[in-house]
C-alpha atoms as a PDB file:
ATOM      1  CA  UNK A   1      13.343   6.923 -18.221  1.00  0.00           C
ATOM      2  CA  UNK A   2      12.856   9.427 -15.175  1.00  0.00           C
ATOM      3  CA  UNK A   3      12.310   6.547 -12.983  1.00  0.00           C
ATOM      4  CA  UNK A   4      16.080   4.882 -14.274  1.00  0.00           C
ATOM      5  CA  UNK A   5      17.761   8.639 -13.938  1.00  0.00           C
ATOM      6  CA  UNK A   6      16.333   8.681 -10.583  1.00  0.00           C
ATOM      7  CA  UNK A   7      17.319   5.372  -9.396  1.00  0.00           C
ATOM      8  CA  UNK A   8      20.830   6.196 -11.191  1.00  0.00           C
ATOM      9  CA  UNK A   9      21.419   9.060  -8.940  1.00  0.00           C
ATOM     10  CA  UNK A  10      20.375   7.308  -5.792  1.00  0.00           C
ATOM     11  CA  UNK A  11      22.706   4.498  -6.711  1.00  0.00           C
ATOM     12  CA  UNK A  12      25.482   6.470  -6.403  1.00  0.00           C
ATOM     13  CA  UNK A  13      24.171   8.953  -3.525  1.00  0.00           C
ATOM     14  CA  UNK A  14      24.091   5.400  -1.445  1.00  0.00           C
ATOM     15  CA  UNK A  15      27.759   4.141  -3.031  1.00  0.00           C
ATOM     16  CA  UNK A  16      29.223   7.188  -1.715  1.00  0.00           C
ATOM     17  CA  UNK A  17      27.777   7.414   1.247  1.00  0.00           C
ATOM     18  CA  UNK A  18      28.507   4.218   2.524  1.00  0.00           C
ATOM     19  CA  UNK A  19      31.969   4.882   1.601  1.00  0.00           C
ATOM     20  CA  UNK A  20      31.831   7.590   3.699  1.00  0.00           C
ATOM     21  CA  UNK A  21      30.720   5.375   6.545  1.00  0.00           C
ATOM     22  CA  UNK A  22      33.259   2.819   6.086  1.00  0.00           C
ATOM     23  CA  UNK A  23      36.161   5.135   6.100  1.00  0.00           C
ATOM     24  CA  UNK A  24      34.911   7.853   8.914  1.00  0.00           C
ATOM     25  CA  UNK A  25      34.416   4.802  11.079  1.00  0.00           C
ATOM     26  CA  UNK A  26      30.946   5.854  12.250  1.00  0.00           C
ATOM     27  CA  UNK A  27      29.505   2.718  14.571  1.00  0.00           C
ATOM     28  CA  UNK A  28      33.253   2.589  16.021  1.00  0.00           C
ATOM     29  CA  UNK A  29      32.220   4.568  18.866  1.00  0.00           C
ATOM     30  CA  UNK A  30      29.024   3.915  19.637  1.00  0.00           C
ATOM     31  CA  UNK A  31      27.435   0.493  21.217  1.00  0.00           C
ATOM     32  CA  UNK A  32      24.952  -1.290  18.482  1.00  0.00           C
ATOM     33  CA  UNK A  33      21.770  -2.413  19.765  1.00  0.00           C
ATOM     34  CA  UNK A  34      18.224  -4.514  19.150  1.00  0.00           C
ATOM     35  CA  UNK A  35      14.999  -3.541  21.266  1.00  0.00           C
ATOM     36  CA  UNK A  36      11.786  -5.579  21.391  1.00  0.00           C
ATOM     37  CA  UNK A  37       8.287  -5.176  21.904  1.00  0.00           C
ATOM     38  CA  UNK A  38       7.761  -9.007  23.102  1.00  0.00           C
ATOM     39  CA  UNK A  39       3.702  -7.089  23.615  1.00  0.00           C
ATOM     40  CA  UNK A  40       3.392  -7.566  20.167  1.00  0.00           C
ATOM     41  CA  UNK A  41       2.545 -11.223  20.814  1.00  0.00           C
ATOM     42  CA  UNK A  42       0.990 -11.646  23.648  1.00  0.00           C
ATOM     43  CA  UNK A  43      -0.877  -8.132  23.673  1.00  0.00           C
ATOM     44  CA  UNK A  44      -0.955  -7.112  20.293  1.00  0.00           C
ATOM     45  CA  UNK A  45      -3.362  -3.894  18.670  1.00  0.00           C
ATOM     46  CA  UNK A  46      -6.309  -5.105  17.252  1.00  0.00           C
ATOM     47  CA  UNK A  47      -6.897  -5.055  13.550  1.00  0.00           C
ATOM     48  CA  UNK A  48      -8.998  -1.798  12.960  1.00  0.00           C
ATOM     49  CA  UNK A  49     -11.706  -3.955  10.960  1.00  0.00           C
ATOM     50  CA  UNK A  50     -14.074  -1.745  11.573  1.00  0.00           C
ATOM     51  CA  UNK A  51     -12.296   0.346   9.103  1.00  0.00           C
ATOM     52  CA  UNK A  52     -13.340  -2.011   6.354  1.00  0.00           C
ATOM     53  CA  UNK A  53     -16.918  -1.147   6.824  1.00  0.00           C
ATOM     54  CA  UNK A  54     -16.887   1.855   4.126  1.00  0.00           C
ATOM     55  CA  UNK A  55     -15.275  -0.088   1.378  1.00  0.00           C
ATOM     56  CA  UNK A  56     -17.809  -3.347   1.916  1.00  0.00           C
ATOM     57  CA  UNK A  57     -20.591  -1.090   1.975  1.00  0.00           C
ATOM     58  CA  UNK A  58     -19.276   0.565  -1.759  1.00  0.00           C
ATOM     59  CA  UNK A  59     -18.368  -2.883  -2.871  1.00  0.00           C
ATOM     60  CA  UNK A  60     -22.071  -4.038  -2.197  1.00  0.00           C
ATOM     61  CA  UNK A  61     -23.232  -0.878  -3.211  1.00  0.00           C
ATOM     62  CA  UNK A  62     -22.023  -1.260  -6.298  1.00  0.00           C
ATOM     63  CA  UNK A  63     -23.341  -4.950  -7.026  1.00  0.00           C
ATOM     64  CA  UNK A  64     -26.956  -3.802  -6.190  1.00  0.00           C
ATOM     65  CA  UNK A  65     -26.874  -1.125  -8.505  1.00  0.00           C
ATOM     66  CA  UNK A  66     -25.402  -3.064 -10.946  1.00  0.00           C
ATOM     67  CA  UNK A  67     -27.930  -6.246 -10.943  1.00  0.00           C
ATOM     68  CA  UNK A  68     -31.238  -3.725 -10.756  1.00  0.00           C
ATOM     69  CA  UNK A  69     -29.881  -1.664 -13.647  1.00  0.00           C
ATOM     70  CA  UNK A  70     -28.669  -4.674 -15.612  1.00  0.00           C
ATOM     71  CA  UNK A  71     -31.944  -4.932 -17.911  1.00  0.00           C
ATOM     72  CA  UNK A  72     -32.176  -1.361 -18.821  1.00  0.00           C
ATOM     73  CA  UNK A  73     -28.168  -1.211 -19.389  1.00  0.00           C
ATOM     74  CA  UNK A  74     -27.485  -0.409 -23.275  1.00  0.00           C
ATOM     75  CA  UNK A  75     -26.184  -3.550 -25.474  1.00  0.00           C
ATOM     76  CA  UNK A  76     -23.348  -2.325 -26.178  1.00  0.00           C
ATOM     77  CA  UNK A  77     -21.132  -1.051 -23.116  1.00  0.00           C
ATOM     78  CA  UNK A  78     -18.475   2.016 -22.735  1.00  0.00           C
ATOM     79  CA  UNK A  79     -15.855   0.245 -20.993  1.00  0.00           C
ATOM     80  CA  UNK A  80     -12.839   2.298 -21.327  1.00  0.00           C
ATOM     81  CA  UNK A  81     -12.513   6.062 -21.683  1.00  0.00           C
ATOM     82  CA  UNK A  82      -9.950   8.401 -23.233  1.00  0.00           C
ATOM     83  CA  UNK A  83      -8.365  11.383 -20.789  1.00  0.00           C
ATOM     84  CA  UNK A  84     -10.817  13.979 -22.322  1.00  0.00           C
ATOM     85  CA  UNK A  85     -14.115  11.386 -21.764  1.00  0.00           C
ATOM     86  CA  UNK A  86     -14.735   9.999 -25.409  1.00  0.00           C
ATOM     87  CA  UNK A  87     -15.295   6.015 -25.007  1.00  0.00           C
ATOM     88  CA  UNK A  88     -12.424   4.577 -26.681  1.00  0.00           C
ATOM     89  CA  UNK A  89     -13.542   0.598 -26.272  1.00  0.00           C
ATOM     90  CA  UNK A  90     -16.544  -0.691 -26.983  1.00  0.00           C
ATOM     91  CA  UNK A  91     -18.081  -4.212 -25.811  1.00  0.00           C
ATOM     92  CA  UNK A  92     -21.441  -6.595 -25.707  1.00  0.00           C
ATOM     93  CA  UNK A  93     -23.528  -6.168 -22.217  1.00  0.00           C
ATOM     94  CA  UNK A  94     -22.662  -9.725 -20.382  1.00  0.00           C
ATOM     95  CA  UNK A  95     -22.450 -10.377 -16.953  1.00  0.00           C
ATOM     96  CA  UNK A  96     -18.555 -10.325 -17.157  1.00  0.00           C
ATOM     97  CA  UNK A  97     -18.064  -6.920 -18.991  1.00  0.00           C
ATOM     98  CA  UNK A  98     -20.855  -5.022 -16.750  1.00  0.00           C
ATOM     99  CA  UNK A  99     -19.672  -6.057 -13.406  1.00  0.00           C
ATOM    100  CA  UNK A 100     -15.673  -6.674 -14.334  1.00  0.00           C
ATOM    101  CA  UNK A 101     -15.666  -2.841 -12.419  1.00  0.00           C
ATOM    102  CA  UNK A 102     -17.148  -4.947  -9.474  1.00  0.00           C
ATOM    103  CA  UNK A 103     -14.523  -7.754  -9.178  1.00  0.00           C
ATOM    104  CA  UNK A 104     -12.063  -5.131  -9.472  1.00  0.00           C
ATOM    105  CA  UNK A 105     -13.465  -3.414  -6.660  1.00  0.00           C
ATOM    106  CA  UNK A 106     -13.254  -7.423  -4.536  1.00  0.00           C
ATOM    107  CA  UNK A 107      -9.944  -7.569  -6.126  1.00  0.00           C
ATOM    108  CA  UNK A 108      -8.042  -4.411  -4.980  1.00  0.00           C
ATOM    109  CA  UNK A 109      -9.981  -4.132  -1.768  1.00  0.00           C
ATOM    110  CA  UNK A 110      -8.787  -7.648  -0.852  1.00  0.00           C
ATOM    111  CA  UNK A 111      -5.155  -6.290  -1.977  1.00  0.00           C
ATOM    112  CA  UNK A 112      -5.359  -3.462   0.182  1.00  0.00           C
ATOM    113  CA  UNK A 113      -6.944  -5.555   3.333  1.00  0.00           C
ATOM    114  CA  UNK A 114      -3.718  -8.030   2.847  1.00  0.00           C
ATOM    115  CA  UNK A 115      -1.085  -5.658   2.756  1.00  0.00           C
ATOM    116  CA  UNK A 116      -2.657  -4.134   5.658  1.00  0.00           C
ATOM    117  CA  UNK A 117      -2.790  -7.455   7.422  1.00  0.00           C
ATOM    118  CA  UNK A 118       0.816  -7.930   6.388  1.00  0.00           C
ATOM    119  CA  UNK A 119       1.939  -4.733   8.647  1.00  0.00           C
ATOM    120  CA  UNK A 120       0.064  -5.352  11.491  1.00  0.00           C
ATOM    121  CA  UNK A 121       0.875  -9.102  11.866  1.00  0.00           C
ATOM    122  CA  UNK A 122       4.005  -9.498   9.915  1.00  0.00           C
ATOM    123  CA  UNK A 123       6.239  -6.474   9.626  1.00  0.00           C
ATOM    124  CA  UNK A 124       9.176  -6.027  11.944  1.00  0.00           C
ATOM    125  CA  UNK A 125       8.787  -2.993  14.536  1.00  0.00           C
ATOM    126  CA  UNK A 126      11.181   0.071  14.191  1.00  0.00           C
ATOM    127  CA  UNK A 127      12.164   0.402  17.722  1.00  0.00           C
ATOM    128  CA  UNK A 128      14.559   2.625  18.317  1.00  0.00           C
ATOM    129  CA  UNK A 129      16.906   1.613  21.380  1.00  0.00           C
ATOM    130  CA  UNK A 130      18.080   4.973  22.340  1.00  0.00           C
ATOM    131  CA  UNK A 131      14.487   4.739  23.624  1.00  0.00           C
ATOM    132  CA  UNK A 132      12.579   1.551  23.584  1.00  0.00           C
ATOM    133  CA  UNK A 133       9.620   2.597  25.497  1.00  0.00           C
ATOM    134  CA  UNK A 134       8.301   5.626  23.492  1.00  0.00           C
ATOM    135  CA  UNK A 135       9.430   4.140  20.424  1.00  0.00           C
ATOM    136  CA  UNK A 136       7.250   0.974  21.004  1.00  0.00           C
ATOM    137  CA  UNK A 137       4.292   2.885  21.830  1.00  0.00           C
ATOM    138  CA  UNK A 138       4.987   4.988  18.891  1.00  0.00           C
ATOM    139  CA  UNK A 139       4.731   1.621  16.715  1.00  0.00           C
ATOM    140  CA  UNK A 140       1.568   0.474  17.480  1.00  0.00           C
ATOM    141  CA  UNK A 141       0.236   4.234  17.235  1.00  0.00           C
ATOM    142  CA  UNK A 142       1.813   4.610  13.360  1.00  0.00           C
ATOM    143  CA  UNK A 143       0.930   0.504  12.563  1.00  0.00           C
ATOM    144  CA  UNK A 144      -2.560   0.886  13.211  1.00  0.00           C
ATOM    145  CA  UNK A 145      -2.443   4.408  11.132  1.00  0.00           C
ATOM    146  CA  UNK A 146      -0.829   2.878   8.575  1.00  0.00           C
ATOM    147  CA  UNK A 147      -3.752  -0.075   8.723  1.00  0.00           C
ATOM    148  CA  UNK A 148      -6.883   2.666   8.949  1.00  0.00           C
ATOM    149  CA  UNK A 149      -5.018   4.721   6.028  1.00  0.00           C
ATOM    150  CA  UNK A 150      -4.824   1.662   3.823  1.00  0.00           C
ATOM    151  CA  UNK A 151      -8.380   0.546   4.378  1.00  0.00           C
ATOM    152  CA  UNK A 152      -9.754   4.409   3.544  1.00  0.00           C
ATOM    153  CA  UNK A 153      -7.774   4.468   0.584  1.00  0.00           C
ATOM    154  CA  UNK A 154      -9.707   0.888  -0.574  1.00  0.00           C
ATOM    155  CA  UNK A 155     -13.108   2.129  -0.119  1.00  0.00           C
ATOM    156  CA  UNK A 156     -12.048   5.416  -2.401  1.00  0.00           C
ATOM    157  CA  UNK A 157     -10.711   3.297  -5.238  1.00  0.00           C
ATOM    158  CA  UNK A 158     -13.943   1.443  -4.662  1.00  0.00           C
ATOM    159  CA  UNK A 159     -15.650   4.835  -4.851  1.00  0.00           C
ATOM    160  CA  UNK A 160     -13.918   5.525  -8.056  1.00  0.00           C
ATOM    161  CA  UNK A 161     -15.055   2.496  -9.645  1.00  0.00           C
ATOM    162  CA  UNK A 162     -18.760   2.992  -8.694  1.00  0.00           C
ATOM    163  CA  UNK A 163     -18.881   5.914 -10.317  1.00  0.00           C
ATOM    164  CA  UNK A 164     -17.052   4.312 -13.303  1.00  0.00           C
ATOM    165  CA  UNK A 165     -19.597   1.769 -13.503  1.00  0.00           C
ATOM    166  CA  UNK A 166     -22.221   4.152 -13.452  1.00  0.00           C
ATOM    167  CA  UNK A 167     -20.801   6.051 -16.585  1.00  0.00           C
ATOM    168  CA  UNK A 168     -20.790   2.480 -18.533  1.00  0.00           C
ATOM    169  CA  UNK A 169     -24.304   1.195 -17.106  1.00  0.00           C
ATOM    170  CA  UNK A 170     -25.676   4.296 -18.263  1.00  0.00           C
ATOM    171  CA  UNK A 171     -23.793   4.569 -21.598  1.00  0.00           C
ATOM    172  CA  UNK A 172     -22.891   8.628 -19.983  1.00  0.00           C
ATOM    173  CA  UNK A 173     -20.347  10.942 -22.508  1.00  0.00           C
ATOM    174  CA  UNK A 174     -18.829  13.374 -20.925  1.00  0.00           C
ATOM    175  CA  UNK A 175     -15.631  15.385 -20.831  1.00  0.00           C
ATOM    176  CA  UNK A 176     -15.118  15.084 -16.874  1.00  0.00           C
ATOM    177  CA  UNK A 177     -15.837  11.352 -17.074  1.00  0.00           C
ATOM    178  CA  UNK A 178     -11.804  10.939 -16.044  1.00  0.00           C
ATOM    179  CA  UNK A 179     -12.651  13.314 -12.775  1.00  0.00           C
ATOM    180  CA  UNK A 180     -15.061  11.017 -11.532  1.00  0.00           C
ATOM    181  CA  UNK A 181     -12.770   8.128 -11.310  1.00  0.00           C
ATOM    182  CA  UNK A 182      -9.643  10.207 -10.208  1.00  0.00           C
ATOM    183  CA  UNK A 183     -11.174  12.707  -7.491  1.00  0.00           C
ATOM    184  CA  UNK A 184     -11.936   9.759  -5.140  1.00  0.00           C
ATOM    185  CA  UNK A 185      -8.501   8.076  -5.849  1.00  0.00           C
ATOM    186  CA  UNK A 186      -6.633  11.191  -5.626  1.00  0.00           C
ATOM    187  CA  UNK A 187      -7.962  12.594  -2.800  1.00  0.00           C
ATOM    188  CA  UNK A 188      -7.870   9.060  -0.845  1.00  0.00           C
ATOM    189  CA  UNK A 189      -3.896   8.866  -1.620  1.00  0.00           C
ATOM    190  CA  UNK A 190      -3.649  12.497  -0.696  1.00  0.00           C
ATOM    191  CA  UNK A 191      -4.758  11.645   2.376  1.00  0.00           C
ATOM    192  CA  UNK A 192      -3.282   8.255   3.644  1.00  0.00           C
ATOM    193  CA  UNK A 193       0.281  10.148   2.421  1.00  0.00           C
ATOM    194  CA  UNK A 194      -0.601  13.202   4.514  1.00  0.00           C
ATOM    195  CA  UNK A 195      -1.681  11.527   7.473  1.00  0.00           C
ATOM    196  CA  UNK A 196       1.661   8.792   7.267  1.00  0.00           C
ATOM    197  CA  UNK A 197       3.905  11.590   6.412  1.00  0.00           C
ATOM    198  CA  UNK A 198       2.854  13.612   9.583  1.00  0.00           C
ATOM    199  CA  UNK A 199       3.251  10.639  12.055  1.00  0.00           C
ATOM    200  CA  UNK A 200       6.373   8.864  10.389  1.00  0.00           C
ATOM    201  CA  UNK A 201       9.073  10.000  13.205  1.00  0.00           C
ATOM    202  CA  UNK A 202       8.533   9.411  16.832  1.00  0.00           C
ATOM    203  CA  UNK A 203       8.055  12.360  19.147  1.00  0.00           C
ATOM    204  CA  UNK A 204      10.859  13.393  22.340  1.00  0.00           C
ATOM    205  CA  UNK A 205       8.630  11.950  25.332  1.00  0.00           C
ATOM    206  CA  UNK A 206      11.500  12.561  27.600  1.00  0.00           C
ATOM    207  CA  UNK A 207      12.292   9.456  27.795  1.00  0.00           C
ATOM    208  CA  UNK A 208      16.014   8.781  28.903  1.00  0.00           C
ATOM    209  CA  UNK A 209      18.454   8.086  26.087  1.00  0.00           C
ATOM    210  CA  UNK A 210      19.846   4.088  26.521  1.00  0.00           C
ATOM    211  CA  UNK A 211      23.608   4.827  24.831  1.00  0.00           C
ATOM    212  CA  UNK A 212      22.348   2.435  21.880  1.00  0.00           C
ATOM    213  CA  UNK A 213      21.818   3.014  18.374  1.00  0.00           C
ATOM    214  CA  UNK A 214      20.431   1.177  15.778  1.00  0.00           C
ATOM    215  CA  UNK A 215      22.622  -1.677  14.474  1.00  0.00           C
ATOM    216  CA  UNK A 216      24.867  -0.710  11.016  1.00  0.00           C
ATOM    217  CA  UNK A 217      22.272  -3.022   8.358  1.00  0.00           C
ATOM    218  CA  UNK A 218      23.907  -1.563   5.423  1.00  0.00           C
ATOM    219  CA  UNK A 219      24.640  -4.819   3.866  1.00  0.00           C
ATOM    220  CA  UNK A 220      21.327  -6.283   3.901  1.00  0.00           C
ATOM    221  CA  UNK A 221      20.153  -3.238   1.786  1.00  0.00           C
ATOM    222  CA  UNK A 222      20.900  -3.671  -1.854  1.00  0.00           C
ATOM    223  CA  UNK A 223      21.601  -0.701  -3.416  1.00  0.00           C
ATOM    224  CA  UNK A 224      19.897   1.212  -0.693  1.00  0.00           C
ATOM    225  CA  UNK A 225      16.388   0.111  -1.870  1.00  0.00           C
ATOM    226  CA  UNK A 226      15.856  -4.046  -1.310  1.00  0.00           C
ATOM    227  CA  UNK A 227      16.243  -5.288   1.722  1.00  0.00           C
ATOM    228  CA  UNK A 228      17.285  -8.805   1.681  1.00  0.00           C
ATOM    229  CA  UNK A 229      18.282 -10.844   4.669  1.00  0.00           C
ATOM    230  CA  UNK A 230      17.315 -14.814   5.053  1.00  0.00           C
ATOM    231  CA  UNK A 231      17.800 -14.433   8.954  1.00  0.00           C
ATOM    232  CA  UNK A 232      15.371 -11.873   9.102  1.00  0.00           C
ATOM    233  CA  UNK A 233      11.687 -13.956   9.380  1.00  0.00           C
ATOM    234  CA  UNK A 234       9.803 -10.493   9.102  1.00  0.00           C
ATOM    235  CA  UNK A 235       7.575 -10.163   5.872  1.00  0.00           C
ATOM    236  CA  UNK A 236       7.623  -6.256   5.835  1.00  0.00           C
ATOM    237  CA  UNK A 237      10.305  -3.727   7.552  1.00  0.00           C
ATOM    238  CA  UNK A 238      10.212   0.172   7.629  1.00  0.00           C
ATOM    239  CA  UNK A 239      11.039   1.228   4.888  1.00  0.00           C
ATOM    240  CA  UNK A 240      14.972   2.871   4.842  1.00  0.00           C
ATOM    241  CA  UNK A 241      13.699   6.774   3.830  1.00  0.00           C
ATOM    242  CA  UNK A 242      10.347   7.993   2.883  1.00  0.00           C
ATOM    243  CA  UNK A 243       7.024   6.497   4.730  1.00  0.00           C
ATOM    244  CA  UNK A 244       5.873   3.320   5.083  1.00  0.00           C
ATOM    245  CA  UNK A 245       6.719  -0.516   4.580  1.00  0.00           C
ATOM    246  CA  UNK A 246       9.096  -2.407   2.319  1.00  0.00           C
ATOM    247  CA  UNK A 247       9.243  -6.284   1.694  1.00  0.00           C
ATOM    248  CA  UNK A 248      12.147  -8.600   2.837  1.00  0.00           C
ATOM    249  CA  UNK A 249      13.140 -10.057  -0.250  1.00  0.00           C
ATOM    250  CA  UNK A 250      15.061 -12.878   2.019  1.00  0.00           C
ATOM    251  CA  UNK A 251      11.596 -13.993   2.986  1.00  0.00           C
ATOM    252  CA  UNK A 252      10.529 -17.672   0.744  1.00  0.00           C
ATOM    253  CA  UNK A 253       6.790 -16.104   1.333  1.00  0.00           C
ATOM    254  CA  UNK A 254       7.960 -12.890  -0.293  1.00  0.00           C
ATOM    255  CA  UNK A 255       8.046 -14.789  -3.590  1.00  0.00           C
ATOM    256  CA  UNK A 256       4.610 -16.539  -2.961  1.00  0.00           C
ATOM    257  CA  UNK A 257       3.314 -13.218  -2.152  1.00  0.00           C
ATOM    258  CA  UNK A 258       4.672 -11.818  -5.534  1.00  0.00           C
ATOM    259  CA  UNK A 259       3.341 -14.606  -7.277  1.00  0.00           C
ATOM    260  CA  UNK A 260      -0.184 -14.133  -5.859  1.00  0.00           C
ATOM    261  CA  UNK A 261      -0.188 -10.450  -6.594  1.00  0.00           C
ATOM    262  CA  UNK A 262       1.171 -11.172 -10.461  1.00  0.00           C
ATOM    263  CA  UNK A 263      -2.216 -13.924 -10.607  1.00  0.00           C
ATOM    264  CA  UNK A 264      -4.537 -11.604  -9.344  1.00  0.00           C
ATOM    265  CA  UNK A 265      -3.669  -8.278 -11.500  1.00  0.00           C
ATOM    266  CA  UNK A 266      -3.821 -10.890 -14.607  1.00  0.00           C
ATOM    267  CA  UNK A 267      -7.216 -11.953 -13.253  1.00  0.00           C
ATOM    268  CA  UNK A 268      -8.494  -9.062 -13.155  1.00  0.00           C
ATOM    269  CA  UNK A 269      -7.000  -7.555 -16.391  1.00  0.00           C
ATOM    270  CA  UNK A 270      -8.874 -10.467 -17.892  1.00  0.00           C
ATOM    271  CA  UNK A 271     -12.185  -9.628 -16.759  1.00  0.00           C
ATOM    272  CA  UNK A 272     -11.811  -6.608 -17.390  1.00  0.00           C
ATOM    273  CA  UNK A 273     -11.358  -6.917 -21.144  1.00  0.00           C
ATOM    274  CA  UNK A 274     -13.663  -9.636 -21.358  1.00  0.00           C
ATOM    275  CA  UNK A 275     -16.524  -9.267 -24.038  1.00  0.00           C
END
């Protein structure tokens, strides 16, 4: 309901303001303009992989654990807690139910590692052309962030989820089970928003100003919050306000994408209720 109010007011905020352009005239004046970073192909970043070595080593963690505690694991397995740590679902020790924490962990690390992908190779650069130069080096700078932030935040979930599956393997009851899942999670959001947040606007490297602006796009943004455009062959764009990356819902892969996300979050809601 707070979500619909929200999006209600925002609605309108963008209907007005639009308005606003439209009759004020404000791109009359000024001289539109597209920069490129043609670097981007034939010297692009590389991928911080190295930055997947913490979640791997959790992931694999985790399975070790798991398949050396497996005989002395109780028969009958915690796998779902209530907010004040009181097992609320019960289930039969099987392969599937102990280690469904563990193909969550593959599942949302693999998520995380694709969206991050999707950025660096796929996304279209904000470039500003007032100032092409800085703003392209900016890019890179706040694409690979964006990559490194994504890839912390998997191996916290995957932190989260070992200690999970440590509270089920060893049949634990406690009141600050919910902490030990959360804390990791929390803190690994906290900090991928913190660090985006503080490097989401370029910084005044002197460069000179070029006389261009950024072209008027309003009509490929519906209702201020999709952006659609078929002529656009970018997966992912900068998002309009806030941090980050949105998808181009004019994109046929878009929809595949979708599709593939819907598949695996049913996958793995159906391993984890298994048993």
């Amino acid at each position: 309901m707070l979500v619909g109010v929200w999006y209600g007011c925002f609605s309108l905020a963008h209907h007005e303001i639009r308005a606003a352009k439209a009759a004020g005239g404000w791109y009359d004046d000024l001289r539109q303009g597209i920069a490129v970073d043609t670097g981007l192909r034939t010297d692009p970043p590389r991928f911080p992989w190295l930055w997947l070595t913490p979640a791997v080593i959790v992931i694999v963690a985790t399975a070790v654990i798991g398949v050396l505690s497996y005989p002395s694991m109780p028969a009958i397995l915690a796998v779902h807690y209530s907010a004040n740590g009181v097992p609320n679902r019960l289930a039969a020790k099987s392969v599937a139910t102990a280690f469904s924490l563990v193909f969550v962990q593959i599942g949302v690390t693999a998520l995380l590692v694709g969206i991050a992908a999707a950025i660096f190779f796929r996304s279209r650069p904000d470039i500003d052309p007032a100032r092409p130069v800085g703003s392209a080096r900016w890019h890179r700078h706040y694409m690979s962030l964006g990559a490194k932030a994504l890839l912390g935040l998997a191996a916290m979930i995957d932190v989260g989820m070992l200690g999970s599956s440590l509270l089920m393997w060893t049949g634990t009851v406690t009141r600050w089970a919910s902490l030990v899942v959360v804390i990791p999670i929390l803190a690994g959001v906290t900090v991928a928003i913190v660090v985006l947040a503080r490097n989401s606007r370029q910084r005044d490297d002197g460069e000179p100003d070029t006389g261009l602006t950024h072209r008027d796009d309003d009509k490929y943004w519906r209702g201020g919050l999709l952006y659609v455009n078929r002529d656009d062959h970018a997966l992912m764009v900068p998002r309009r306000f806030g941090i980050g990356w949105t998808l181009n819902f004019g994109n046929p892969r878009t929809a595949m994408l979708l599709a593939g996300l819907a598949a695996l979050i049913a996958l793995l809601i159906t391993l984890r209720l298994a048993g």
